[in-house]
Protein backbone atom coordinates (compact mmCIF):
# COMPACT_ATOMS: atom_id res chain seq x y z
CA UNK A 1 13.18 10.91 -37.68
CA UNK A 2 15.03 8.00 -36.40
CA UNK A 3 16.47 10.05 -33.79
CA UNK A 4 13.28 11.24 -32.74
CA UNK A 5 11.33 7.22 -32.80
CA UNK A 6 14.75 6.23 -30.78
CA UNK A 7 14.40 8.92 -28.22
CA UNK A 8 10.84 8.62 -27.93
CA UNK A 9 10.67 5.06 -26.98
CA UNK A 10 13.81 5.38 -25.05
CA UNK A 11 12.53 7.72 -23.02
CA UNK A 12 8.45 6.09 -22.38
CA UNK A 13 10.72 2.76 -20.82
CA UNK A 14 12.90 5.00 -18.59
CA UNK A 15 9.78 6.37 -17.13
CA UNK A 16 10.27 3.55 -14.66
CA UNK A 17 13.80 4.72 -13.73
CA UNK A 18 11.86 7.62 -12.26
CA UNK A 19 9.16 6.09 -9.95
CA UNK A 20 10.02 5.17 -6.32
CA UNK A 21 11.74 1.78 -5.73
CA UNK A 22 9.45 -0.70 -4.93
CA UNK A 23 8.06 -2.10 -1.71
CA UNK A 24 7.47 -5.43 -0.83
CA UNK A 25 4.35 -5.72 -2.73
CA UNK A 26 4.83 -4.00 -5.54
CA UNK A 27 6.65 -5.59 -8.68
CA UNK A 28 7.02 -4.70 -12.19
CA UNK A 29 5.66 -6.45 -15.10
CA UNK A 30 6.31 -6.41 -18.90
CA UNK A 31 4.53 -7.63 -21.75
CA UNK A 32 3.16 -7.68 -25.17
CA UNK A 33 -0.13 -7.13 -27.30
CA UNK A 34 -1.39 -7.18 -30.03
CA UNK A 35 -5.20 -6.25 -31.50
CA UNK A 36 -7.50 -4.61 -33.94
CA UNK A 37 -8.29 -0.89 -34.63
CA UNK A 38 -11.53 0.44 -35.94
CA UNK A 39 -9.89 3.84 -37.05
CA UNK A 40 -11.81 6.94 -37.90
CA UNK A 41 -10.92 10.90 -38.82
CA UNK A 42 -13.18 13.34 -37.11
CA UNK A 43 -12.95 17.24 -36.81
CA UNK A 44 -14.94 19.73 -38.63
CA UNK A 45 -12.89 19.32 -41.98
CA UNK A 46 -14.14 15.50 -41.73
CA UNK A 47 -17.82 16.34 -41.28
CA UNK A 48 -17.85 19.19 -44.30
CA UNK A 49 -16.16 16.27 -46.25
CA UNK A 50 -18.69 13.58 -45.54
CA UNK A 51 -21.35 15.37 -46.05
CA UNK A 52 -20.20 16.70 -49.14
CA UNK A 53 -19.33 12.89 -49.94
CA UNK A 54 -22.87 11.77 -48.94
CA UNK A 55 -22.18 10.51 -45.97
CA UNK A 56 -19.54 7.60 -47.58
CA UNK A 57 -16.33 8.15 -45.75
CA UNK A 58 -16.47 5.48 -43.14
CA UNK A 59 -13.98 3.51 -40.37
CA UNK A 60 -11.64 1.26 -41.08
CA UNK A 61 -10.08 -1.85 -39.40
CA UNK A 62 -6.69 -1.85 -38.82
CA UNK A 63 -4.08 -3.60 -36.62
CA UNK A 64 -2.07 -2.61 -33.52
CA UNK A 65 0.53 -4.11 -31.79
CA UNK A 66 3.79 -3.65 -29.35
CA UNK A 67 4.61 -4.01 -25.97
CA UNK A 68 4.16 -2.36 -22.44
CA UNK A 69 5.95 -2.06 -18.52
CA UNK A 70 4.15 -2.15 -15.68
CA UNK A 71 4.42 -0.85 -12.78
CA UNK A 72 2.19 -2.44 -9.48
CA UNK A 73 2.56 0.59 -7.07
CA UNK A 74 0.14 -1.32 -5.00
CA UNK A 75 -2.90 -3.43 -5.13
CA UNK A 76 -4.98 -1.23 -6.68
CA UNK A 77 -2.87 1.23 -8.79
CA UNK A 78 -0.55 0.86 -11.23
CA UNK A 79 1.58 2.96 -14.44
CA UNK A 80 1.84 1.04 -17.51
CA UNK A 81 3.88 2.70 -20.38
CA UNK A 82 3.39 1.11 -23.95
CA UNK A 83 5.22 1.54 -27.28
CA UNK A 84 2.97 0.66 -29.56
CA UNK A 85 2.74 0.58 -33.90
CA UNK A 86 -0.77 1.19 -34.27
CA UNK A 87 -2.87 2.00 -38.12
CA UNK A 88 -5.31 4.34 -38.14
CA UNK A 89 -7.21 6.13 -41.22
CA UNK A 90 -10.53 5.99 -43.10
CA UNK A 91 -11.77 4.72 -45.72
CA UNK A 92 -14.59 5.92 -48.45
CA UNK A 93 -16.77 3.60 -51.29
CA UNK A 94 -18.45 4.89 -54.44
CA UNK A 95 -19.89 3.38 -57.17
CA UNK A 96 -18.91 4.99 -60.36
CA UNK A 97 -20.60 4.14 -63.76
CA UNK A 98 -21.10 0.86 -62.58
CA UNK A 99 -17.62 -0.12 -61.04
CA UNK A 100 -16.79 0.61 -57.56
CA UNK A 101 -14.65 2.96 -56.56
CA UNK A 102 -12.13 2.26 -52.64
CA UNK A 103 -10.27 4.80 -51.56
CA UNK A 104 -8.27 3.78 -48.51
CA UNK A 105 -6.23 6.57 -46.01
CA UNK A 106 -3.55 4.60 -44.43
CA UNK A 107 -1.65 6.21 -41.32
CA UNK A 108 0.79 4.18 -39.66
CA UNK A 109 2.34 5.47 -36.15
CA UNK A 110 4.96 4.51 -33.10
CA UNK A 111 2.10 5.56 -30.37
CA UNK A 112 3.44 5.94 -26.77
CA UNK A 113 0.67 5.88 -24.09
CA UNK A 114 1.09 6.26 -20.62
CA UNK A 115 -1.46 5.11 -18.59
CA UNK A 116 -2.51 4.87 -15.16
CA UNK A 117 -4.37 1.74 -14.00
CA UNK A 118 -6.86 1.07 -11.19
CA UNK A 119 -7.39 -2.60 -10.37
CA UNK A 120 -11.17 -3.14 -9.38
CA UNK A 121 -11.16 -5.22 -6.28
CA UNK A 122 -12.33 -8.89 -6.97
CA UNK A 123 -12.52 -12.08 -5.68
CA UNK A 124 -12.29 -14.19 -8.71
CA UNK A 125 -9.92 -15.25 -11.05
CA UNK A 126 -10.60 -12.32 -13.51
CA UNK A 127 -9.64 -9.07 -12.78
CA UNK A 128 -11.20 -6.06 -14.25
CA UNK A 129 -9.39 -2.70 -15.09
CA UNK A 130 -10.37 0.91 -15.58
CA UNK A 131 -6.88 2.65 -17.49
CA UNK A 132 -6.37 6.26 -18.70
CA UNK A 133 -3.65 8.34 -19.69
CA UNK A 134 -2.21 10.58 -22.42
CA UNK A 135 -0.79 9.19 -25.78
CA UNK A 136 2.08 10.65 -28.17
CA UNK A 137 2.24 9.51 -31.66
CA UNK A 138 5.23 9.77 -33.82
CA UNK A 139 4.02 8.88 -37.89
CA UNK A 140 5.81 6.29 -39.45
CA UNK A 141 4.38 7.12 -43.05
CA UNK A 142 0.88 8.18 -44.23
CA UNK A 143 -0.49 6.29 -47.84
CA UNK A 144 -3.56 7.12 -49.68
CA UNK A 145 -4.56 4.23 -51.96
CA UNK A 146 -7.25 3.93 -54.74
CA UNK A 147 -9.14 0.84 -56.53
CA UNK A 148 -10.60 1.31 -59.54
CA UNK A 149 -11.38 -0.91 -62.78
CA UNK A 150 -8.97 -3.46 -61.70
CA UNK A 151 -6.30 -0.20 -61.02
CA UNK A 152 -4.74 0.49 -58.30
CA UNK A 153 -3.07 3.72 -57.75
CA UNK A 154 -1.17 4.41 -53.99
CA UNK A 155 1.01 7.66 -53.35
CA UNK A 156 1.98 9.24 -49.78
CA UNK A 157 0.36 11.65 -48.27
CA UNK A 158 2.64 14.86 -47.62
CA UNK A 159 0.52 17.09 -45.64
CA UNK A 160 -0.10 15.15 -42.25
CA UNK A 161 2.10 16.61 -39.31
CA UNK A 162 4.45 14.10 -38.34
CA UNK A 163 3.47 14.15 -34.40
CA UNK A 164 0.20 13.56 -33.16
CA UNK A 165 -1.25 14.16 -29.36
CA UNK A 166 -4.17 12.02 -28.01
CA UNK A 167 -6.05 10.27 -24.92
CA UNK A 168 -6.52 7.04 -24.30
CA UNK A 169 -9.27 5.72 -21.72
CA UNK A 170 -11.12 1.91 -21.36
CA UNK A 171 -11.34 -0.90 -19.33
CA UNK A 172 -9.77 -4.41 -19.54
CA UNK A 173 -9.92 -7.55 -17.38
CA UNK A 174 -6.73 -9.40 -16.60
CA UNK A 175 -6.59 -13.28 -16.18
CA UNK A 176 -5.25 -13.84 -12.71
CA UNK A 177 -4.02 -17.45 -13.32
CA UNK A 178 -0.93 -17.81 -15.46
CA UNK A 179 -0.70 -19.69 -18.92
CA UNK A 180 1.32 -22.27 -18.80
CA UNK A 181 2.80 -21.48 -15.92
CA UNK A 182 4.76 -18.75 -17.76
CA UNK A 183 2.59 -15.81 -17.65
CA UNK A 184 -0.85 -14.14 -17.53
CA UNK A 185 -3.31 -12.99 -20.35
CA UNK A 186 -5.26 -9.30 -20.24
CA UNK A 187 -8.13 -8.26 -22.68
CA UNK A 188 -8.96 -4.08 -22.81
CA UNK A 189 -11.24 -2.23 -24.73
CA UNK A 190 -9.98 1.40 -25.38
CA UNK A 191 -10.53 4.61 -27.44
CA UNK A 192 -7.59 7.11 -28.33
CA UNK A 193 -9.30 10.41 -28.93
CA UNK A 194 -6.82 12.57 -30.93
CA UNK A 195 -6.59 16.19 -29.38
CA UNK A 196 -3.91 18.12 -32.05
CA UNK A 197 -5.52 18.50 -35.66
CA UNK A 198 -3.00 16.10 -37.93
CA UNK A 199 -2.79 18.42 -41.32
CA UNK A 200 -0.63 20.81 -41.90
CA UNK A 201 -2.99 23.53 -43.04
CA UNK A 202 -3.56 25.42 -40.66
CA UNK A 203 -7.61 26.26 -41.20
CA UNK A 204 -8.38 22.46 -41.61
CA UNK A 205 -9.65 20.34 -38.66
CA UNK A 206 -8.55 16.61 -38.82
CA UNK A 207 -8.18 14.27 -36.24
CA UNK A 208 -7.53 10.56 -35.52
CA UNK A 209 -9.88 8.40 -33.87
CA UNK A 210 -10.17 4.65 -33.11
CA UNK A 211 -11.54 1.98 -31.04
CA UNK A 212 -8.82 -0.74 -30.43
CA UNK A 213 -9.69 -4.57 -28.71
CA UNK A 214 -6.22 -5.60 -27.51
CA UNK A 215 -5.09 -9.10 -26.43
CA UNK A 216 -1.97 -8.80 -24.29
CA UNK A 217 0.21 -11.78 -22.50
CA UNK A 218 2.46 -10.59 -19.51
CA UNK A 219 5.54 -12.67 -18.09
């Protein structure tokens, strides 16, 4: 598994070893971010479940963070590459002979997205973005954790697959003045749509979801 996280993220940075040299206005930017998830599991396994469940699995919020490489092909387009630790799950309340019951799905990945970025021409200071791309996540573990009557009660969860395919699309606006003269801010708004089911048996249909607001600085 380490072998696989190491080649993984090797491999989304030396994406930029493979684009064209730069011209003269092109240039290539890192950065980091960091944000919030609201996380969900869809599929038809998920809806059978819920309704079964009375409609009481719900999203969760989670957190995201990690950094990214861009690449300004030109004024309008650019390739951004991101490594990214990002939580996703779900989360379902009951109440139970008077107590409540929380029941928490915790799934932790190293998510790699690459995107491809079109600048919306603009005359201001703010800049606004429209990205898309694919996404490959690599789980980092995968927790199931339950309250009840002051107990708590947490054990993995063994039948997840340990890779998970996605798409990531959403819009952002970057802050073209710098911050203390040391770099520049960006705010997006995205979704990563999972496209592989994440169990492991083969009739069920599970798959991650989640909305993620994402601060990142650039220098």
């Amino acid at each position: 598994m380490k072998r696989l996280i190491s080649m993984s993220v090797t491999g989304a940075l030396a994406l930029m070893l493979l684009l064209p040299n730069p011209s003269s206005a092109a240039e290539i930017k890192k950065g980091i971010k960091i944000g919030v998830n609201l996380a969900s599991l869809r599929g038809e396994s998920m809806d059978e479940l819920n309704a079964y469940l009375g409609e009481r699995m719900k999203s969760k919020l989670a957190f995201c963070f990690g950094g990214f490489v861009t690449y300004h092909i030109n004024e309008m387009f650019a390739v951004q590459p991101e490594v990214l630790i990002t939580m996703k799950g779900a989360k379902y309340k009951e109440e139970i002979g008077g107590e409540i019951l929380k029941v928490l799905i915790n799934l932790t990945y190293l998510e790699i997205p690459i995107l491809a970025k079109i600048k919306v021409p603009s005359l201001g200071t703010f800049k606004p973005v429209l990205f898309a791309g694919p996404a490959v996540a690599i789980k980092l573990s995968g927790k199931v954790k339950a309250e009840y009557e002051g107990t708590t009660v947490e054990e993995d969860i063994e039948d997840t697959k340990g890779i998970d395919f996605g798409f990531v699309i959403g819009a952002g606006i970057d802050w073209g003045k710098g911050v203390f003269g040391v770099g520049k801010l960006a705010v997006d708004l995205r979704y990563t749509l999972g496209i592989s089911t994440i169990s492991e048996f083969p009739d069920d249909d599970v798959k991650n979801g989640a909305f993620s607001l994402m601060v990142g600085f650039t220098f």
